[in-house]
N, C-alpha and C. Protein backbone atom coordinates (compact mmCIF):
# COMPACT_ATOMS: atom_id res chain seq x y z
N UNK A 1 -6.81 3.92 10.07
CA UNK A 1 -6.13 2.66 10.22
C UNK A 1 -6.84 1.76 11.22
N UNK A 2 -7.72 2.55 11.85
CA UNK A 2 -8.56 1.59 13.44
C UNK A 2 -8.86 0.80 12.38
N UNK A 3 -9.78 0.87 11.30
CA UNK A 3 -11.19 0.13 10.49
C UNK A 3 -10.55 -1.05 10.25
N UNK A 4 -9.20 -0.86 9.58
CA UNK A 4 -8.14 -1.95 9.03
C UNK A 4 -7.69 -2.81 10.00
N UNK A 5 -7.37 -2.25 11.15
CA UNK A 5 -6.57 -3.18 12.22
C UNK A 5 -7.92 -3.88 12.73
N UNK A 6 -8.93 -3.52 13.06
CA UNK A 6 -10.23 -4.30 13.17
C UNK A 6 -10.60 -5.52 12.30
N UNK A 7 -10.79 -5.31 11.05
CA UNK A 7 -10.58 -6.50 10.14
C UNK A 7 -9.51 -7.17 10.08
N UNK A 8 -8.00 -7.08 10.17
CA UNK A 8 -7.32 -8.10 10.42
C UNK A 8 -7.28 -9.01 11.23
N UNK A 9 -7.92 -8.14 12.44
CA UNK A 9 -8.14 -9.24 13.70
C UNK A 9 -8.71 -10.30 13.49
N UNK A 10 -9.90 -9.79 12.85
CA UNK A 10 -10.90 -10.26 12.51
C UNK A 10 -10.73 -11.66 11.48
N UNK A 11 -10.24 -11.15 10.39
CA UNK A 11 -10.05 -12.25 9.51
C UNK A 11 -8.46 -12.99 10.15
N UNK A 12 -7.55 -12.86 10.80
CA UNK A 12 -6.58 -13.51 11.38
C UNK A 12 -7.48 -14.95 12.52
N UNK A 13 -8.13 -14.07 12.96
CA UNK A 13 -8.87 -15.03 14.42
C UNK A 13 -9.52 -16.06 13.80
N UNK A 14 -10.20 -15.65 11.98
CA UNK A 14 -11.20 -16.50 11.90
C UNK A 14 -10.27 -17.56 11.05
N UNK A 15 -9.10 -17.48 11.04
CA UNK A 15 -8.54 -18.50 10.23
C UNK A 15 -7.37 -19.33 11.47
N UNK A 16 -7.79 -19.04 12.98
CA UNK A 16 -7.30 -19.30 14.08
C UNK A 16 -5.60 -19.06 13.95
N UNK A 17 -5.80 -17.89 13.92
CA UNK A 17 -4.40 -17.05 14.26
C UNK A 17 -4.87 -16.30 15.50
N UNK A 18 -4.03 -16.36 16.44
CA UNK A 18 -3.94 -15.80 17.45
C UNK A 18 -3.43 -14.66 17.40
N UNK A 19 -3.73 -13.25 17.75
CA UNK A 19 -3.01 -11.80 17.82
C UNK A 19 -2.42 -11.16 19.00
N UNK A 20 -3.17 -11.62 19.63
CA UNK A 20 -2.58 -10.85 21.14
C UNK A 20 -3.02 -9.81 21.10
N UNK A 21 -2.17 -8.87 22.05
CA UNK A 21 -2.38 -7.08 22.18
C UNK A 21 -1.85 -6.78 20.74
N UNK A 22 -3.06 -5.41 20.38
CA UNK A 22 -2.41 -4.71 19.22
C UNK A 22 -1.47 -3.63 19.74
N UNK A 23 -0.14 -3.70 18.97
CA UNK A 23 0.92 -2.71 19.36
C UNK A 23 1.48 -1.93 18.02
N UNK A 24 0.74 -0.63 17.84
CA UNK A 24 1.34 0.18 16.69
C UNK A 24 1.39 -0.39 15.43
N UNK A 25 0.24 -1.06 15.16
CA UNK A 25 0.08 -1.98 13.23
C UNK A 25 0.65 -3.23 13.83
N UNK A 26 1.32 -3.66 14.77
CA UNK A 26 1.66 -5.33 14.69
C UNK A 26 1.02 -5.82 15.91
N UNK A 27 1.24 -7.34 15.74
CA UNK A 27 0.54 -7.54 16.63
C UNK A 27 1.42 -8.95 17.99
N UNK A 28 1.01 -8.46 19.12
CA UNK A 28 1.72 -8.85 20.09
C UNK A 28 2.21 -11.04 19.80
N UNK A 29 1.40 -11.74 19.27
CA UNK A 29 1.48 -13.30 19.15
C UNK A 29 1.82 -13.32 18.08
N UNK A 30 2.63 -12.29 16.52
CA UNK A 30 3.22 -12.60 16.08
C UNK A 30 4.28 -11.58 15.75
N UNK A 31 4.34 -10.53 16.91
CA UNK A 31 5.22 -9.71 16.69
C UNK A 31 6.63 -9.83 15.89
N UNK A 32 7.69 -10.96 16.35
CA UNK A 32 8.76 -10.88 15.95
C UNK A 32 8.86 -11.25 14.31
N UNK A 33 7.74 -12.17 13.70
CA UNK A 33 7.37 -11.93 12.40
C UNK A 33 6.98 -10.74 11.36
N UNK A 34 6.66 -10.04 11.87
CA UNK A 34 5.37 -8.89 12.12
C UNK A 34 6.77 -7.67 11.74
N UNK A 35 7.59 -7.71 12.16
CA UNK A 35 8.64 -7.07 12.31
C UNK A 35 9.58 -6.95 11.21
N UNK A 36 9.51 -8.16 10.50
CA UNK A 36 10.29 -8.14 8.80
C UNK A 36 9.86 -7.69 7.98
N UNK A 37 9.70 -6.09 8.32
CA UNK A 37 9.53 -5.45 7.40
C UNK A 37 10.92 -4.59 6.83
N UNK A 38 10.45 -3.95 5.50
CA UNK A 38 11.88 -2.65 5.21
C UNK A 38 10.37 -1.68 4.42
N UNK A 39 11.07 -0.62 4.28
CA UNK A 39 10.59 0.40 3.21
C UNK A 39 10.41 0.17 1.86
N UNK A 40 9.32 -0.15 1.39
CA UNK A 40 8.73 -0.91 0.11
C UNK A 40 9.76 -0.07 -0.81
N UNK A 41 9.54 -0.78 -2.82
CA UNK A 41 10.04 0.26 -3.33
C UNK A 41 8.79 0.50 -4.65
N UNK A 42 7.87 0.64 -4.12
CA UNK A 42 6.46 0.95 -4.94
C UNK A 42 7.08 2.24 -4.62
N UNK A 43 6.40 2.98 -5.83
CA UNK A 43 6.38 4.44 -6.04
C UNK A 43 5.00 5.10 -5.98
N UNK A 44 4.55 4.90 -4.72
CA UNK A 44 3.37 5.65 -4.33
C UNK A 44 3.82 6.27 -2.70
N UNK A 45 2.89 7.22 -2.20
CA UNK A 45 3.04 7.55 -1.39
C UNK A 45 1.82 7.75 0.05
N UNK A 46 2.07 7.57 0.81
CA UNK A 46 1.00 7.99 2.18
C UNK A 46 1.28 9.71 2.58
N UNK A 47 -0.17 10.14 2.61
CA UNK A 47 -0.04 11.25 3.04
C UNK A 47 -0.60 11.04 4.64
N UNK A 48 -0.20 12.13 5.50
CA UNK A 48 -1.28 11.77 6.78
C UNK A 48 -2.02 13.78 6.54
N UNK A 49 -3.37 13.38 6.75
CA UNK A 49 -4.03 14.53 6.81
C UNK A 49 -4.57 15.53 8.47
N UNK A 50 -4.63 16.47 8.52
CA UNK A 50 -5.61 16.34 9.83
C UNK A 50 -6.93 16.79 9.57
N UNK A 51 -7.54 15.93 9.80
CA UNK A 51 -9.24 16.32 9.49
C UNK A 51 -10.29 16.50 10.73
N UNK A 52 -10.45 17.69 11.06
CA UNK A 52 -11.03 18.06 12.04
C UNK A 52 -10.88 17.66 13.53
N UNK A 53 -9.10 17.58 13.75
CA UNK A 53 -8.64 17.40 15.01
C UNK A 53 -8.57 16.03 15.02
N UNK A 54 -8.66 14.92 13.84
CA UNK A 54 -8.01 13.71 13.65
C UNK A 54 -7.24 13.45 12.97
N UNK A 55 -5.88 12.65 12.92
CA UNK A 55 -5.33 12.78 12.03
C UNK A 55 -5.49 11.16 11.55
N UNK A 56 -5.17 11.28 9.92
CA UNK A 56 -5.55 10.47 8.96
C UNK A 56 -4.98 10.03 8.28
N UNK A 57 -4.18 8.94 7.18
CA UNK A 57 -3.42 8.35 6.73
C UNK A 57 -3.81 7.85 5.84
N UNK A 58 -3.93 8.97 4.42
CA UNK A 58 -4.64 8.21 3.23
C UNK A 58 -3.57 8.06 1.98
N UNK A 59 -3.88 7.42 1.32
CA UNK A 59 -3.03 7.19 -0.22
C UNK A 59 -2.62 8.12 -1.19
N UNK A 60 -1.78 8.59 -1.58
CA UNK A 60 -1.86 9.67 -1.86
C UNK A 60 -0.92 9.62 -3.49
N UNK A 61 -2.20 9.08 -4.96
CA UNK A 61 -1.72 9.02 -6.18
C UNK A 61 -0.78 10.03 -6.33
N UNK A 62 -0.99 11.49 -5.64
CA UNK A 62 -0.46 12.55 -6.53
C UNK A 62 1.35 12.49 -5.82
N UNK A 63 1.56 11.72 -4.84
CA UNK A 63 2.99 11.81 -4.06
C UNK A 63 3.52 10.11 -4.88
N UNK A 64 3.22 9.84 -6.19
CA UNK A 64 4.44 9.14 -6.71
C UNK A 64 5.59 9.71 -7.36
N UNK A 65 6.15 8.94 -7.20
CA UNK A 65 7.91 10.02 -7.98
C UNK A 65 8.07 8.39 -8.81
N UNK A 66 9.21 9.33 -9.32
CA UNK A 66 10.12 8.87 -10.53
C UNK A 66 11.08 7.88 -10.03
N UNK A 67 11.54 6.73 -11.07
CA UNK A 67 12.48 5.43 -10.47
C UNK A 67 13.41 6.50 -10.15
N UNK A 68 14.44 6.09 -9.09
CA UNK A 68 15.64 7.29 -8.70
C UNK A 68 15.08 8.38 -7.63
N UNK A 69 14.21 9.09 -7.75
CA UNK A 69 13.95 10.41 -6.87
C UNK A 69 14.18 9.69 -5.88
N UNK A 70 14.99 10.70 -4.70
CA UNK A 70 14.25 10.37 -3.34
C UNK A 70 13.38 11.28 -2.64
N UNK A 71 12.62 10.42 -1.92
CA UNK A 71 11.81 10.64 -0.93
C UNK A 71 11.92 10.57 0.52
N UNK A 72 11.76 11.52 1.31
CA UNK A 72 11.63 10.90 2.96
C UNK A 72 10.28 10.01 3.06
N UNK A 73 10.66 9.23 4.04
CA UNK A 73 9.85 8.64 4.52
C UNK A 73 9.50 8.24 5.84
N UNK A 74 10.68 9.13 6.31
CA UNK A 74 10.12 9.51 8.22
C UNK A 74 9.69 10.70 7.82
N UNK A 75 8.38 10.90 8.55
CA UNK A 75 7.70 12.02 9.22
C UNK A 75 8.65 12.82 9.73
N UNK A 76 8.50 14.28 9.79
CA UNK A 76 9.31 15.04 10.96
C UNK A 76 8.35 14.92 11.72
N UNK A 77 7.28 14.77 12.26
CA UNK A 77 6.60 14.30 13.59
C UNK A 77 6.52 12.89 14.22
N UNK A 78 6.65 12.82 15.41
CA UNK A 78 6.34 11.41 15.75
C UNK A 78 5.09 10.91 15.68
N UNK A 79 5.10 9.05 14.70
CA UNK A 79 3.76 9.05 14.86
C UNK A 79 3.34 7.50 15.36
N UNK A 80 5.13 6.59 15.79
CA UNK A 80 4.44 5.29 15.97
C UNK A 80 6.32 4.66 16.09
N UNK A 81 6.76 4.10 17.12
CA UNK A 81 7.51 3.01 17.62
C UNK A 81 8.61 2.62 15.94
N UNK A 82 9.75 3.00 15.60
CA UNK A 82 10.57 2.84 14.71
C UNK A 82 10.84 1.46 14.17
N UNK A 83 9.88 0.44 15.15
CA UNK A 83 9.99 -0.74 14.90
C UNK A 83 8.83 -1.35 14.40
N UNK A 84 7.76 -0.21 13.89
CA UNK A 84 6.60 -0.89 13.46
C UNK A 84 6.35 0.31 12.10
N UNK A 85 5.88 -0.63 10.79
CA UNK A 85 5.80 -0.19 9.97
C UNK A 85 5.24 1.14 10.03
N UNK A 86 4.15 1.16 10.82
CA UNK A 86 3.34 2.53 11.03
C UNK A 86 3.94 3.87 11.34
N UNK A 87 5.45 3.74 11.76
CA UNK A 87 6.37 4.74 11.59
C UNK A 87 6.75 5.23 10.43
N UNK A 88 6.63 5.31 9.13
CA UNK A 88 6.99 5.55 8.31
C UNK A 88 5.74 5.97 7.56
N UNK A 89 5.78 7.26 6.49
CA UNK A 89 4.86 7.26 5.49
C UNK A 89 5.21 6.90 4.07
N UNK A 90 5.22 5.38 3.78
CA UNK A 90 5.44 5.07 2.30
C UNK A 90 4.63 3.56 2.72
N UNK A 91 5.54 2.96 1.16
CA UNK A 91 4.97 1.56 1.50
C UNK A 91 5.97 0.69 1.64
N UNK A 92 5.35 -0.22 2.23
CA UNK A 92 6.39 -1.69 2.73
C UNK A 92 5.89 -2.56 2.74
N UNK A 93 7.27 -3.90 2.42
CA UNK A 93 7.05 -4.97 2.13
C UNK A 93 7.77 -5.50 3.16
N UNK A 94 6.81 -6.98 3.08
CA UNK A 94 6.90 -7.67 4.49
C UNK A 94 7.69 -9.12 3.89
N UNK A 95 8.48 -9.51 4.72
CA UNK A 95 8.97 -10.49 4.42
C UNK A 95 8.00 -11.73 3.88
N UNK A 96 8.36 -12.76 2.82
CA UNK A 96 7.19 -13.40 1.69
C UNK A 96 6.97 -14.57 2.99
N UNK A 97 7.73 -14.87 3.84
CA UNK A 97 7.76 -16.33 4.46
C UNK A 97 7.60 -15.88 6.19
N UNK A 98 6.76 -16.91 6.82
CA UNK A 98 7.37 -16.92 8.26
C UNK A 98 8.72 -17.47 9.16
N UNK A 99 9.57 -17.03 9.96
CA UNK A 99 10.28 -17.84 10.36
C UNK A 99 10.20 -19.03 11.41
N UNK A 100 10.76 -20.15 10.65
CA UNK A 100 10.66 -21.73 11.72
C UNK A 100 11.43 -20.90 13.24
N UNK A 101 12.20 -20.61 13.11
CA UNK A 101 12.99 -20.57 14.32
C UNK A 101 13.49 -18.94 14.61
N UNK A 102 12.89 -18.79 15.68
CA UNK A 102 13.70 -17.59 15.82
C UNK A 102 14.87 -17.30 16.83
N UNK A 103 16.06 -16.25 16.48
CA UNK A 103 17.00 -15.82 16.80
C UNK A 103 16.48 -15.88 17.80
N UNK A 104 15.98 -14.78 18.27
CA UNK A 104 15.57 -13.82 19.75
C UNK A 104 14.29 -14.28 20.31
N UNK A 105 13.99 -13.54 21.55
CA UNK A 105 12.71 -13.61 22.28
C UNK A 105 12.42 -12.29 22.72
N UNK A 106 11.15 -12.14 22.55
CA UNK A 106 10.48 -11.00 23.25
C UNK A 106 10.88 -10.86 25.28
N UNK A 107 11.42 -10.21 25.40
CA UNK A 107 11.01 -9.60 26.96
C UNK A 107 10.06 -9.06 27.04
N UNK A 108 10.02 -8.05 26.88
CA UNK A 108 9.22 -7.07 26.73
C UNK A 108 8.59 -6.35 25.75
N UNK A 109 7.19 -5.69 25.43
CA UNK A 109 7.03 -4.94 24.43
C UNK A 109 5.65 -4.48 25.39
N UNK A 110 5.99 -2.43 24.85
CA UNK A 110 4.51 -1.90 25.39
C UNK A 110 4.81 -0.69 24.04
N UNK A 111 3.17 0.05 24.56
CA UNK A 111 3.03 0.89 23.48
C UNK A 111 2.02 1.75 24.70
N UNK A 112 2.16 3.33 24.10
CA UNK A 112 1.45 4.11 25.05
C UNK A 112 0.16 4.55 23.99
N UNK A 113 -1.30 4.11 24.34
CA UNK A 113 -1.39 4.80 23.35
C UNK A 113 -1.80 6.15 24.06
N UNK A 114 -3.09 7.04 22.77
CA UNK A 114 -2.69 8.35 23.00
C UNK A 114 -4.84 7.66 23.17
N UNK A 115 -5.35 8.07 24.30
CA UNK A 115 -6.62 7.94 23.85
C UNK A 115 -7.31 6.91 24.36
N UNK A 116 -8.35 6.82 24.67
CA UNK A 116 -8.98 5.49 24.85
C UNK A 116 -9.11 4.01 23.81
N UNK A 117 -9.03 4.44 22.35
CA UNK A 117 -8.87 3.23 21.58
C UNK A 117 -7.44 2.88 21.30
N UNK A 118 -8.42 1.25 21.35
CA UNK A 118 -7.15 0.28 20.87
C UNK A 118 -6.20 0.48 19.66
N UNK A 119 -6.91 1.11 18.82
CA UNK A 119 -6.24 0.98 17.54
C UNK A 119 -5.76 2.07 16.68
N UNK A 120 -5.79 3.82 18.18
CA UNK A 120 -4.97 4.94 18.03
C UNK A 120 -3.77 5.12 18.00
N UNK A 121 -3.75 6.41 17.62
CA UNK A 121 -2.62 6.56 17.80
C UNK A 121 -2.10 6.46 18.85
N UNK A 122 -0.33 6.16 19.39
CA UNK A 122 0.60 6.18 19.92
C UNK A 122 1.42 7.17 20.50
N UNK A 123 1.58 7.08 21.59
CA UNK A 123 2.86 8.59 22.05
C UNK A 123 4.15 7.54 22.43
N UNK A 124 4.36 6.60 22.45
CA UNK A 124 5.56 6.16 22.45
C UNK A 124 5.32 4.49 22.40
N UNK A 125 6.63 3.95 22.34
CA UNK A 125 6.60 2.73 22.62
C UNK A 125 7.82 1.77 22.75
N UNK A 126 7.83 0.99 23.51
CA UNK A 126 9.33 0.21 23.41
C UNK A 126 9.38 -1.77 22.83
N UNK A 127 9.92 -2.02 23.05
CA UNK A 127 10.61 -3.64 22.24
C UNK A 127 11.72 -4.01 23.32
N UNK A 128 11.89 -4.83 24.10
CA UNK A 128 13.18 -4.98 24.69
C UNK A 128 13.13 -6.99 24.18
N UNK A 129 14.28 -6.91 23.93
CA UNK A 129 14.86 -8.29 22.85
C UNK A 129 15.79 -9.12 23.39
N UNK A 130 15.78 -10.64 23.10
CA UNK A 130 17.46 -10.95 23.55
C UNK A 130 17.49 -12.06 22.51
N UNK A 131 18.72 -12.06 22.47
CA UNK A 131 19.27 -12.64 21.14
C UNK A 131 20.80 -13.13 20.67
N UNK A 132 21.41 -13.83 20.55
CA UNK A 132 22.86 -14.18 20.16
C UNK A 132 22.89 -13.08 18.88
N UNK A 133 24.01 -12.41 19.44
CA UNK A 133 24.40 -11.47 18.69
C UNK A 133 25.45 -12.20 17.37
N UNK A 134 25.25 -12.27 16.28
CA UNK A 134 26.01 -13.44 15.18
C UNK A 134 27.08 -12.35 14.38
């Protein structure tokens, strides 16, 4: 996922989008956008592998099911902040539009990662929010 989060930067910056800090697949200057996500309902699946003491997050044709089956799609391991898509192994869809106005504001947001790169894995992370509760 580093290779990917590298090119988004990349092509985000060059179309002068600003990113901020990367935090667990989203990114800090459009986080609260970044955030409208749910659990896709494509019928494919993410596997995560470990390949020689890395672990890996590839596509995985042979984990589609049938309209109806269910599937988990939390990990029983932790692997990334419940508020960022990267917590989950399936697919998701992101909201089609940005929002003009938002509810809330960021206070706070950190992410621990696990490692010297930017764009590893995670051992925890938090979101603290405020917002008129409606």
């Amino acid at each position: 996922m580093s290779g990917l989060a590298q090119q988004a930067r990349a092509r985000r910056e060059a179309h002068g989008i600003s990113t901020g800090r990367y935090l667990a697949g989203l990114w800090e200057k459009t986080l609260l956008d970044d955030m409208s996500w749910c659990v896709g309902r494509s019928r494919i699946r993410l596997s995560r592998i470990e390949d020689g003491g890395r672990n890996r997050i590839l596509w995985d044709p042979s984990g589609a099911r049938n309209i109806g089956e269910e599937t988990r799609s939390k990990p029983d391991e932790y692997i990334a902040p419940s508020w960022s898509w990267a917590s989950i192994m399936s697919s998701v869809e992101f909201a089609p539009f940005s929002y003009k106005t938002h509810l809330c504001q960021i206070l706070n947001v950190q992410t621990e990662p696990i490692g010297p790169y930017e764009y590893g894995i995670v051992a925890g992370g938090h979101v603290l929010l405020q917002g008129r509760l409606l």
